[in-house]
N, C-alpha and C. Protein backbone atom coordinates (compact mmCIF):
# COMPACT_ATOMS: atom_id res chain seq x y z
N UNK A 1 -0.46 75.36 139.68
CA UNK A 1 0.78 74.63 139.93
C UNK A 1 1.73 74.86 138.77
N UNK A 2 2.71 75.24 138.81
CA UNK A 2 4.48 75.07 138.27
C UNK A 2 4.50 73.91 137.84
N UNK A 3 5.69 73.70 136.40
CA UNK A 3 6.29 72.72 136.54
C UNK A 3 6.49 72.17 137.67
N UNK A 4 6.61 70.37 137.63
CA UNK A 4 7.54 69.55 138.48
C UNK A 4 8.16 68.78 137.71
N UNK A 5 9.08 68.78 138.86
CA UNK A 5 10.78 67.85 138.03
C UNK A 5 10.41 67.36 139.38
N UNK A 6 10.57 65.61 139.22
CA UNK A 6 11.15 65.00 140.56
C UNK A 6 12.53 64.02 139.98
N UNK A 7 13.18 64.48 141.05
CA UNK A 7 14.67 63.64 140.92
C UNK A 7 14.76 62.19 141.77
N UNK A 8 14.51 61.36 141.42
CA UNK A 8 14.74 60.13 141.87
C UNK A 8 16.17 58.86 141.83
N UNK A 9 15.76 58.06 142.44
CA UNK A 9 17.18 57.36 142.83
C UNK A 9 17.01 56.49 144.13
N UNK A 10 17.90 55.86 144.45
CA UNK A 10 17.83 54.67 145.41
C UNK A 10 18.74 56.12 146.25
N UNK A 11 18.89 55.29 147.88
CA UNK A 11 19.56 55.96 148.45
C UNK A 11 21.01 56.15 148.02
N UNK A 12 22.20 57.25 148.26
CA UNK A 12 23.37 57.50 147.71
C UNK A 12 23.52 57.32 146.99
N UNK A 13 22.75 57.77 145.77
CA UNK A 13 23.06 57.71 144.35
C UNK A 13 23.66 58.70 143.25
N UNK A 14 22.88 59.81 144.69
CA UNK A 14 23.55 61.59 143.80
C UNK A 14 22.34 62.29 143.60
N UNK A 15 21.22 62.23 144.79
CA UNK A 15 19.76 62.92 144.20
C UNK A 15 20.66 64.57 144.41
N UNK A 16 21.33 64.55 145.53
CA UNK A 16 21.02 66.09 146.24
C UNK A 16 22.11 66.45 145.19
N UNK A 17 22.96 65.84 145.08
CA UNK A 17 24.44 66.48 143.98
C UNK A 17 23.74 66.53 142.67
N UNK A 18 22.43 65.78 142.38
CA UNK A 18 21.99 66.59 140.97
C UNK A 18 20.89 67.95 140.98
N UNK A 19 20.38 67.89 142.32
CA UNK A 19 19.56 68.79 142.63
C UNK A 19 20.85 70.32 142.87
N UNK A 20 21.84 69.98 143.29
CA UNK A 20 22.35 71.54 143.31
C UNK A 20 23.18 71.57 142.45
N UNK A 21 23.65 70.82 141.58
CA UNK A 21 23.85 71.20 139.93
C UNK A 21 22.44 71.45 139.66
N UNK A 22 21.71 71.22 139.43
CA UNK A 22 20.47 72.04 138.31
C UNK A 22 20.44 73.30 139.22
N UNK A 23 20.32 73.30 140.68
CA UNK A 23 20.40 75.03 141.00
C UNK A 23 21.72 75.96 140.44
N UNK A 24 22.73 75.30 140.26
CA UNK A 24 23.55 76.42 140.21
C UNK A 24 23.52 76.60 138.51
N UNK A 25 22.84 75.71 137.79
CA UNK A 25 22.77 75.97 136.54
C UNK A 25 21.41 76.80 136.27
N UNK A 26 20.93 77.67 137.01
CA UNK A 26 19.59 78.20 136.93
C UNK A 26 20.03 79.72 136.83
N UNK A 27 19.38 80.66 136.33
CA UNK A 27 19.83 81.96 135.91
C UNK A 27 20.03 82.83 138.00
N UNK A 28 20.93 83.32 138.40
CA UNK A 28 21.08 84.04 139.34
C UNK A 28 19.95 84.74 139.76
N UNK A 29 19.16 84.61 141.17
CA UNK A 29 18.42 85.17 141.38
C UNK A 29 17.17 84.75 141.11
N UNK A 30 16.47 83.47 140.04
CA UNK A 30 15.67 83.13 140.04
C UNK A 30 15.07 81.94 141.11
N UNK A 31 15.64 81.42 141.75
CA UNK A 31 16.01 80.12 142.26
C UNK A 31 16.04 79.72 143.72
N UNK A 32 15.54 79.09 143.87
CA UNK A 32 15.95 78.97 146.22
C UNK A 32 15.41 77.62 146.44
N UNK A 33 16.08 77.20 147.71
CA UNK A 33 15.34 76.18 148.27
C UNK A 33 16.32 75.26 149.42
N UNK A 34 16.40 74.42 149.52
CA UNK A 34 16.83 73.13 150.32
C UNK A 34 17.44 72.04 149.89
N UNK A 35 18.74 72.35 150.52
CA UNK A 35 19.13 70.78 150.60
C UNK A 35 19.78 70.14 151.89
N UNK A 36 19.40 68.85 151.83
CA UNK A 36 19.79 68.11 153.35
C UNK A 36 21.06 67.63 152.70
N UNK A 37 22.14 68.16 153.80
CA UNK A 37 23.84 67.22 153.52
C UNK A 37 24.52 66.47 154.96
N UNK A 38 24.75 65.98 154.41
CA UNK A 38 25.36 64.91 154.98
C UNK A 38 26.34 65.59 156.32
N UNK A 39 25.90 65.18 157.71
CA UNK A 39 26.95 65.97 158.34
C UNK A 39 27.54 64.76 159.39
N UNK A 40 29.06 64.97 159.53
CA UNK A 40 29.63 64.05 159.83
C UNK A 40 30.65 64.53 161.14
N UNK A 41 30.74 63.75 162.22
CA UNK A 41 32.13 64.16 163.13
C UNK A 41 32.91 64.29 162.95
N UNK A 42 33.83 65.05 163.58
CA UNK A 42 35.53 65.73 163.25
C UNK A 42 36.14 64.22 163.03
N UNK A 43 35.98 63.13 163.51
CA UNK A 43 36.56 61.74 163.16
C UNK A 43 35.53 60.99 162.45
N UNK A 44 34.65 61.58 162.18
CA UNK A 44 34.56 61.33 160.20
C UNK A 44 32.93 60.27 160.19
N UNK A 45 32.68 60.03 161.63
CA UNK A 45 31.31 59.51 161.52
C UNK A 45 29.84 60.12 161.49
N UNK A 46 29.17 59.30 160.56
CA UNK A 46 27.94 59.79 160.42
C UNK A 46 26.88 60.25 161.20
N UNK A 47 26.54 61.92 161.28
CA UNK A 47 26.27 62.54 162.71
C UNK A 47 24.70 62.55 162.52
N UNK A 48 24.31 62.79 160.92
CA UNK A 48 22.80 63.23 160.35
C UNK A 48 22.98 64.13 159.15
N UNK A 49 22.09 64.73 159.16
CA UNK A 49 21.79 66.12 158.09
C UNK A 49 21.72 67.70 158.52
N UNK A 50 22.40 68.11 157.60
CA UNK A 50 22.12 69.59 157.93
C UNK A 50 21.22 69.87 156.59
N UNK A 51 20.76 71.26 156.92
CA UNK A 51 19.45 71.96 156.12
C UNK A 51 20.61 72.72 155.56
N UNK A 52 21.05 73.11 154.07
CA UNK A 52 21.42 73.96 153.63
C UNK A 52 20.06 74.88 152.51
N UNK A 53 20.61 76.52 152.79
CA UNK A 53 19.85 77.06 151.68
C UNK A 53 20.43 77.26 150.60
N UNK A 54 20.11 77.08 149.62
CA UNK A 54 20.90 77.09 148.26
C UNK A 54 20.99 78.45 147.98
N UNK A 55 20.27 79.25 148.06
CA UNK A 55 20.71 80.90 147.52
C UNK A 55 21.70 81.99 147.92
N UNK A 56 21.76 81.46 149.94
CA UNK A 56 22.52 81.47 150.97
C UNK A 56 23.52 80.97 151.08
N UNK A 57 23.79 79.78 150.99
CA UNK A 57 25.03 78.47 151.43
C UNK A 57 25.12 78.54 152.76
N UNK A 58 24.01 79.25 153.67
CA UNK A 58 23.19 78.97 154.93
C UNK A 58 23.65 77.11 155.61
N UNK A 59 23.98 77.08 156.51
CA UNK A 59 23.49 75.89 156.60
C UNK A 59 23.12 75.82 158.37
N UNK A 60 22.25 74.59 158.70
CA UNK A 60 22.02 74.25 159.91
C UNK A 60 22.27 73.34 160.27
N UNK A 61 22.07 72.69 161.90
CA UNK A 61 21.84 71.18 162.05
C UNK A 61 20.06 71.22 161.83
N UNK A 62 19.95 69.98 161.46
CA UNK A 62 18.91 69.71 161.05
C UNK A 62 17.88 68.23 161.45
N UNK A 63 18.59 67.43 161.33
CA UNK A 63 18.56 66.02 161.84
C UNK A 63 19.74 64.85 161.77
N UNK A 64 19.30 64.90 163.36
CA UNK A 64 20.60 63.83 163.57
C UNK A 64 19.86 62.11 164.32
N UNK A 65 21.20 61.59 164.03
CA UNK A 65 20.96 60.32 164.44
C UNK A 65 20.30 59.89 165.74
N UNK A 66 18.97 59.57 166.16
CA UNK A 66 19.22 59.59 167.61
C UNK A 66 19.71 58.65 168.56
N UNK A 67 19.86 58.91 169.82
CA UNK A 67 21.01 58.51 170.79
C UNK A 67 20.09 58.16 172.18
N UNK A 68 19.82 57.24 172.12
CA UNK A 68 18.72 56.82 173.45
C UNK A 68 19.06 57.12 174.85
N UNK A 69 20.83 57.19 174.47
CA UNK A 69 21.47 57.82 175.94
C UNK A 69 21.32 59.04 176.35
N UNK A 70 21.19 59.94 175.28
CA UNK A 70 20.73 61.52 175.20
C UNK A 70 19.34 61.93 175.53
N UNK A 71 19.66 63.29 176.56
CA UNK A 71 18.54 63.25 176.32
C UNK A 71 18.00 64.42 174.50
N UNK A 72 17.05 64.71 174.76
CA UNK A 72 16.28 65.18 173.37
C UNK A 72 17.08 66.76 173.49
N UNK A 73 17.65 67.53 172.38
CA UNK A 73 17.80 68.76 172.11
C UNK A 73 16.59 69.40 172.79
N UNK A 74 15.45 69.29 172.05
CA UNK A 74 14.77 70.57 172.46
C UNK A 74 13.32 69.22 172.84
N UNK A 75 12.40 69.94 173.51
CA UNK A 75 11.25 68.96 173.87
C UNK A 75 10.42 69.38 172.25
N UNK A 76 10.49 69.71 171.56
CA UNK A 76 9.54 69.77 170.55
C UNK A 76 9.85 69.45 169.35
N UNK A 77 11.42 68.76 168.98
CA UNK A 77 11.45 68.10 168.19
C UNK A 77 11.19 66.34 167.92
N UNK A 78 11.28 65.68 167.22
CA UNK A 78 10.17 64.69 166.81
C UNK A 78 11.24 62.92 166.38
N UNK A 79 11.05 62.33 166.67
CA UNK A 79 12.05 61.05 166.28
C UNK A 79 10.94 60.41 165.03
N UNK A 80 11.71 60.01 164.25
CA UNK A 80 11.20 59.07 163.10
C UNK A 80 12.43 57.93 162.88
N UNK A 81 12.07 56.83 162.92
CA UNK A 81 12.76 55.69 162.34
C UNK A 81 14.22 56.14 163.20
N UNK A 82 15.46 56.09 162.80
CA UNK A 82 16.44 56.13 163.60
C UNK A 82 16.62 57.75 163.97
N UNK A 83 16.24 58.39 163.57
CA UNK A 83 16.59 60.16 162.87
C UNK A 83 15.97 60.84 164.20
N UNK A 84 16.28 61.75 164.94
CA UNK A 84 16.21 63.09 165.62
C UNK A 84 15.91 64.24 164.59
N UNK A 85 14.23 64.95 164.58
CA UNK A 85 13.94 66.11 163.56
C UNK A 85 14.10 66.89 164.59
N UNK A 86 14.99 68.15 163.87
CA UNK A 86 14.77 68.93 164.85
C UNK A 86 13.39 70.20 164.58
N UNK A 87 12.84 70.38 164.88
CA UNK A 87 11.64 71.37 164.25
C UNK A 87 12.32 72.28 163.92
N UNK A 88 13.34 73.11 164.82
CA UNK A 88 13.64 74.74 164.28
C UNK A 88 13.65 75.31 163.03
N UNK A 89 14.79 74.33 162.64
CA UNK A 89 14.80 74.45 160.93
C UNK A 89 13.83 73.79 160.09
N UNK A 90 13.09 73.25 160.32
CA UNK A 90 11.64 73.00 159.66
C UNK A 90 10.68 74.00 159.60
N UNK A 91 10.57 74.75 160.56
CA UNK A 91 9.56 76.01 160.95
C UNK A 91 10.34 77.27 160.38
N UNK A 92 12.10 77.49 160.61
CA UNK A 92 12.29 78.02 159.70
C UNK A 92 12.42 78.26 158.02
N UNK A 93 12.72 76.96 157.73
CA UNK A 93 12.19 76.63 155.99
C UNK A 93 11.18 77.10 155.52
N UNK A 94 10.00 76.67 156.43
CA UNK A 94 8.82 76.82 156.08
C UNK A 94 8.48 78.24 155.63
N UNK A 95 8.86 79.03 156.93
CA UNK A 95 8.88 80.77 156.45
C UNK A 95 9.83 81.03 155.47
N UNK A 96 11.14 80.51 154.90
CA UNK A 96 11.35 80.98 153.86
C UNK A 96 10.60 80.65 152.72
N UNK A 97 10.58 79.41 152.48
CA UNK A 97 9.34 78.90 151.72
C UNK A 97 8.17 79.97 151.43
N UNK A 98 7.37 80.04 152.20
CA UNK A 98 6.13 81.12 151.98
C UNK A 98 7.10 82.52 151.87
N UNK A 99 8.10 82.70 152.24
CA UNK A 99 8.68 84.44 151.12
C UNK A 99 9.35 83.97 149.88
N UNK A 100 9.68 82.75 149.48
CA UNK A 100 9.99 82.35 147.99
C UNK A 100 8.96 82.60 147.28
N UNK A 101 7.65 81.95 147.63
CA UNK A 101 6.31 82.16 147.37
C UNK A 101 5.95 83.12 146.47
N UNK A 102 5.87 84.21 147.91
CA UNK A 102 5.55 85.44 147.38
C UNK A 102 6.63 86.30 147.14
N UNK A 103 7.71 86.09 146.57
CA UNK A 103 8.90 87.34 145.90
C UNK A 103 8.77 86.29 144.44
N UNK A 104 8.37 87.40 143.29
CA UNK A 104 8.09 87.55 141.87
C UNK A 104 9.20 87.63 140.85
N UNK A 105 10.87 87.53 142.06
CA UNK A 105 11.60 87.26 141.03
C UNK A 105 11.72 85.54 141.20
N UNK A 106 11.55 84.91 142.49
CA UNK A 106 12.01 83.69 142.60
C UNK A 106 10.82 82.85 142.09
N UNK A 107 11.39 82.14 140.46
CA UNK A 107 10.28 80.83 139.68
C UNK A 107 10.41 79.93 140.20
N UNK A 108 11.56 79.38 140.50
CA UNK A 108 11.40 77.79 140.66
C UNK A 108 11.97 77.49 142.29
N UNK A 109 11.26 76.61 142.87
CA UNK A 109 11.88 75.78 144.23
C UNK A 109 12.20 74.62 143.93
N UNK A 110 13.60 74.22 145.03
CA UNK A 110 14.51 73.23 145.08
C UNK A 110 14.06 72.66 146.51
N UNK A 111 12.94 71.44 147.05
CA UNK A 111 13.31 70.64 148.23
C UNK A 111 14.15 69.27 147.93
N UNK A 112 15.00 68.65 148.97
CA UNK A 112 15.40 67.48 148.90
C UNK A 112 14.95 67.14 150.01
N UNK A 113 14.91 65.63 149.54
CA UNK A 113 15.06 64.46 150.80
C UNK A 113 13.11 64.42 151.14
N UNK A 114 11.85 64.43 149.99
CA UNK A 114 10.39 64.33 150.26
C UNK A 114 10.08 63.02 150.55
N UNK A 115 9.73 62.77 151.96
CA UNK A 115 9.61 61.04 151.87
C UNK A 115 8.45 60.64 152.68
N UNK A 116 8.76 59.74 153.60
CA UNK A 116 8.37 59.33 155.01
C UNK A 116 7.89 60.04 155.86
N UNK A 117 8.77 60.67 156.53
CA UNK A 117 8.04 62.17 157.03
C UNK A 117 6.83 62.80 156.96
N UNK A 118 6.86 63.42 155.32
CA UNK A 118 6.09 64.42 154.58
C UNK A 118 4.81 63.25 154.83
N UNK A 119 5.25 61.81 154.32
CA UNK A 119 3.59 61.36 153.89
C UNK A 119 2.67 60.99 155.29
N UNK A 120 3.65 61.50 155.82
CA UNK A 120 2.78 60.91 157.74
C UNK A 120 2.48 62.88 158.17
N UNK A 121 2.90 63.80 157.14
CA UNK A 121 2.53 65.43 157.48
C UNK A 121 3.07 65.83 158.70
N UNK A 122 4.49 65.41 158.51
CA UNK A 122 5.70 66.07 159.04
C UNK A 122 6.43 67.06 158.29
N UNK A 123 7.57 67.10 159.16
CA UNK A 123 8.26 67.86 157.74
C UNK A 123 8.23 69.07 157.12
N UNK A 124 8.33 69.09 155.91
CA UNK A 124 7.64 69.89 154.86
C UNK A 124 6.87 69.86 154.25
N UNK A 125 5.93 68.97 155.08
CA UNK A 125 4.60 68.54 154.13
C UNK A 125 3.46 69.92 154.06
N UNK A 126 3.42 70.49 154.88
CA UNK A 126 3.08 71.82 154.43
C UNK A 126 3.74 72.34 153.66
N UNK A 127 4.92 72.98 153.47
CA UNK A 127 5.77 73.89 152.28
C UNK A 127 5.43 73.77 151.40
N UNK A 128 5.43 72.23 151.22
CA UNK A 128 4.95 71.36 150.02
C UNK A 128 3.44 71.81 149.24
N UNK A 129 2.93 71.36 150.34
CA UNK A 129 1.37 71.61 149.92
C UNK A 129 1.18 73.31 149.54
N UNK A 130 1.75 74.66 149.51
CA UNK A 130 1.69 75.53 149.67
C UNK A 130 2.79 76.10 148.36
N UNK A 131 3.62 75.12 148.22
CA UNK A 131 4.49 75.19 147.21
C UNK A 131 3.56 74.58 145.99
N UNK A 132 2.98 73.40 146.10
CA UNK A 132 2.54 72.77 144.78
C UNK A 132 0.74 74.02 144.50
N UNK A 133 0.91 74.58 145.43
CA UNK A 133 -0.75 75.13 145.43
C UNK A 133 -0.11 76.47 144.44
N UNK A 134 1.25 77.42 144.02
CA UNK A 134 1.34 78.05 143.74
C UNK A 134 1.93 77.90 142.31
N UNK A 135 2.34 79.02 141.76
CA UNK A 135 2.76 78.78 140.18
C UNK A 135 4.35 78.84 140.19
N UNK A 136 5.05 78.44 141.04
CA UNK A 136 6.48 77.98 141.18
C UNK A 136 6.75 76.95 140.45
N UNK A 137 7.61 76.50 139.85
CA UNK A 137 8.16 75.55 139.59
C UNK A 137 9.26 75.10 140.17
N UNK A 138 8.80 73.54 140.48
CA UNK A 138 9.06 72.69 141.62
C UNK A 138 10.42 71.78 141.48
N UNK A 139 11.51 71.87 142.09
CA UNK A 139 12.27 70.46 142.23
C UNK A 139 12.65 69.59 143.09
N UNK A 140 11.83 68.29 143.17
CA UNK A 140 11.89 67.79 144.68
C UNK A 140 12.89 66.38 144.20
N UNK A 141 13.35 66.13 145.47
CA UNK A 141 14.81 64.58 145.41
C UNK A 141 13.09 64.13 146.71
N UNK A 142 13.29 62.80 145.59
CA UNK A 142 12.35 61.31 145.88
C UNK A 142 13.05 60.27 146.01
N UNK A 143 13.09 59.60 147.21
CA UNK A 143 13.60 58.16 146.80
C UNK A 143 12.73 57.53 146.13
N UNK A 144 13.22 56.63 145.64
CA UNK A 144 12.36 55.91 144.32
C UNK A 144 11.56 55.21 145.38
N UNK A 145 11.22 54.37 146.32
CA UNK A 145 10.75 53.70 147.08
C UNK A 145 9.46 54.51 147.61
N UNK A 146 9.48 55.90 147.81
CA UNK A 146 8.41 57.03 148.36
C UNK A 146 8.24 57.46 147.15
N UNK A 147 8.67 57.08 145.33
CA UNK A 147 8.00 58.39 144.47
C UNK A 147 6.56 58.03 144.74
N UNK A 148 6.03 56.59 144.54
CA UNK A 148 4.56 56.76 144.00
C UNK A 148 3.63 57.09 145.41
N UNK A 149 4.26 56.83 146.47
CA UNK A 149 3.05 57.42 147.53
C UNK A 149 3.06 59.01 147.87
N UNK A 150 4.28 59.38 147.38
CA UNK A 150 4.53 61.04 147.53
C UNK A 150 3.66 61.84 146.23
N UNK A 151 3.90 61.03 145.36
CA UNK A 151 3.07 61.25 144.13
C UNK A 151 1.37 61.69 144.22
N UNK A 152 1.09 60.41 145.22
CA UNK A 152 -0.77 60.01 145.60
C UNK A 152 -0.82 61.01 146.48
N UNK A 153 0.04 61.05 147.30
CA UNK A 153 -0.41 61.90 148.63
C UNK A 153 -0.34 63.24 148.20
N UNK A 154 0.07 64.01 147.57
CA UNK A 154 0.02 65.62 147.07
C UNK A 154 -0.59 65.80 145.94
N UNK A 155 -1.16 64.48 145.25
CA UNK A 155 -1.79 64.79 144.10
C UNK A 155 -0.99 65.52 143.02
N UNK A 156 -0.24 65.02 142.58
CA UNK A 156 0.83 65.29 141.40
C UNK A 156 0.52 64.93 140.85
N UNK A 157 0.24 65.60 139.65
CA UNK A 157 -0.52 65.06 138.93
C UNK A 157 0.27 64.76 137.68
N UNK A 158 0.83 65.56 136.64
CA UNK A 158 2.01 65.71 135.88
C UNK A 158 3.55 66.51 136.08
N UNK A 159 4.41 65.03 136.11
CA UNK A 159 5.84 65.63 136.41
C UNK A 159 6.75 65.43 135.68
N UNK A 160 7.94 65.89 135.62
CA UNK A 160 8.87 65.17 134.60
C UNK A 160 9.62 64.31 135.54
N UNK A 161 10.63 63.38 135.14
CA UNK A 161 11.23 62.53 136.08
C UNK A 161 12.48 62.71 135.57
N UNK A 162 13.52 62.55 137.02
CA UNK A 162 15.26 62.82 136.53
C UNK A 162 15.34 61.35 137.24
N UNK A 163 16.19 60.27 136.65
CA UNK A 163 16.30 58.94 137.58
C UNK A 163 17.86 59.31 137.55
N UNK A 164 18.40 59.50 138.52
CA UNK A 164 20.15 58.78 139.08
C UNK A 164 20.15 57.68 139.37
N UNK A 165 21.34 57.27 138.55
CA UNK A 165 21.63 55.69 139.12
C UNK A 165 23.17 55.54 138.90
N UNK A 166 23.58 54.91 139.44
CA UNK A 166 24.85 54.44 139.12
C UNK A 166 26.38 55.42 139.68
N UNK A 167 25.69 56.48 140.31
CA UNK A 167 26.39 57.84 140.99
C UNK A 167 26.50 57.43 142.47
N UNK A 168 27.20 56.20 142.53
CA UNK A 168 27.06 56.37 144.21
C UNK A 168 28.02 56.95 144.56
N UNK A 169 27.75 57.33 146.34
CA UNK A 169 28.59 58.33 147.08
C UNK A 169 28.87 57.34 147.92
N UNK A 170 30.56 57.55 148.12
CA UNK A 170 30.50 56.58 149.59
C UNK A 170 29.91 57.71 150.91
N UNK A 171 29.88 57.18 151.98
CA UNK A 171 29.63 57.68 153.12
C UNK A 171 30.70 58.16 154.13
N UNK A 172 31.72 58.23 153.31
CA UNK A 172 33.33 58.83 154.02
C UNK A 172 33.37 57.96 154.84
């Protein structure tokens, strides 16, 4: 296992805005990973998350709010708590993930948003497990509320900690 950095914080505090400042402060080319942003309607309401890749500026839909009137995008994505996952971009992460892995210029990975999900082995709870099994060095956004069971559940053993506080974002 790699370094770990976990970035923690209450919700809207600035995990993912410190997670892609430390990527873009990382030497070119060493660096990849994920972040979930905020995606919103042309009249400005809160729609869910998109998957961006940080090396790319890639982005997807990813998870959205769900809508009981709707029916489901695809039959194989997954509802948690209010949220619509969509798998695609989970299954695609995942394969970038395992070629971050294995390409010898990329040291360190960037996931955001490790929580709930992951500890029920949704998610990226594989990436994860496949990420912490290798000699990458790791940067994951924790809500403070999921650090210590995300902690138990992957067996982390030594990490450094980034706490945000006081950086809130409104929600437009």
């Amino acid at each position: 296992m790699g370094r770990v950095t976990i970035i923690t914080g209450e919700m809207d505090t600035g995990k993912t805005t410190e997670l892609i400042r430390l990527y873009h402060g990382m030497p070119v080319g060493t660096a990849d990973g994920f972040a979930s942003i905020k995606a919103f309607s042309k009249q400005g309401a809160f729609e869910g998350y998109d998957l961006k890749r940080l090396a790319t500026g890639t982005t997807a839909p990813f998870i959205r709010l769900s809508k009981s009137d709707e029916a489901p995008l695809q039959q194989d994505n997954f509802d948690f708590d209010r949220f619509t996952f969509l798998r695609e971009p989970f299954e695609a992460a995942e394969q970038a993930v395992r070629e971050m892995i294995s390409d010898p210029l990329i040291r360190t990975v960037l996931l955001d948003e490790i929580g709930p999900v992951e500890l029920q082995g949704y998610g990226f709870c594989r990436a994860l497990k496949d990420l912490l099994a290798s000699d990458k060095d790791l940067y994951l956004c924790i809500n403070r509320k999921n650090l210590d069971p995300v902690v138990k559940k992957f067996e982390i053993g030594s990490y450094r900690l980034i706490e945000v506080e006081n950086q809130t974002f409104p929600s437009r």
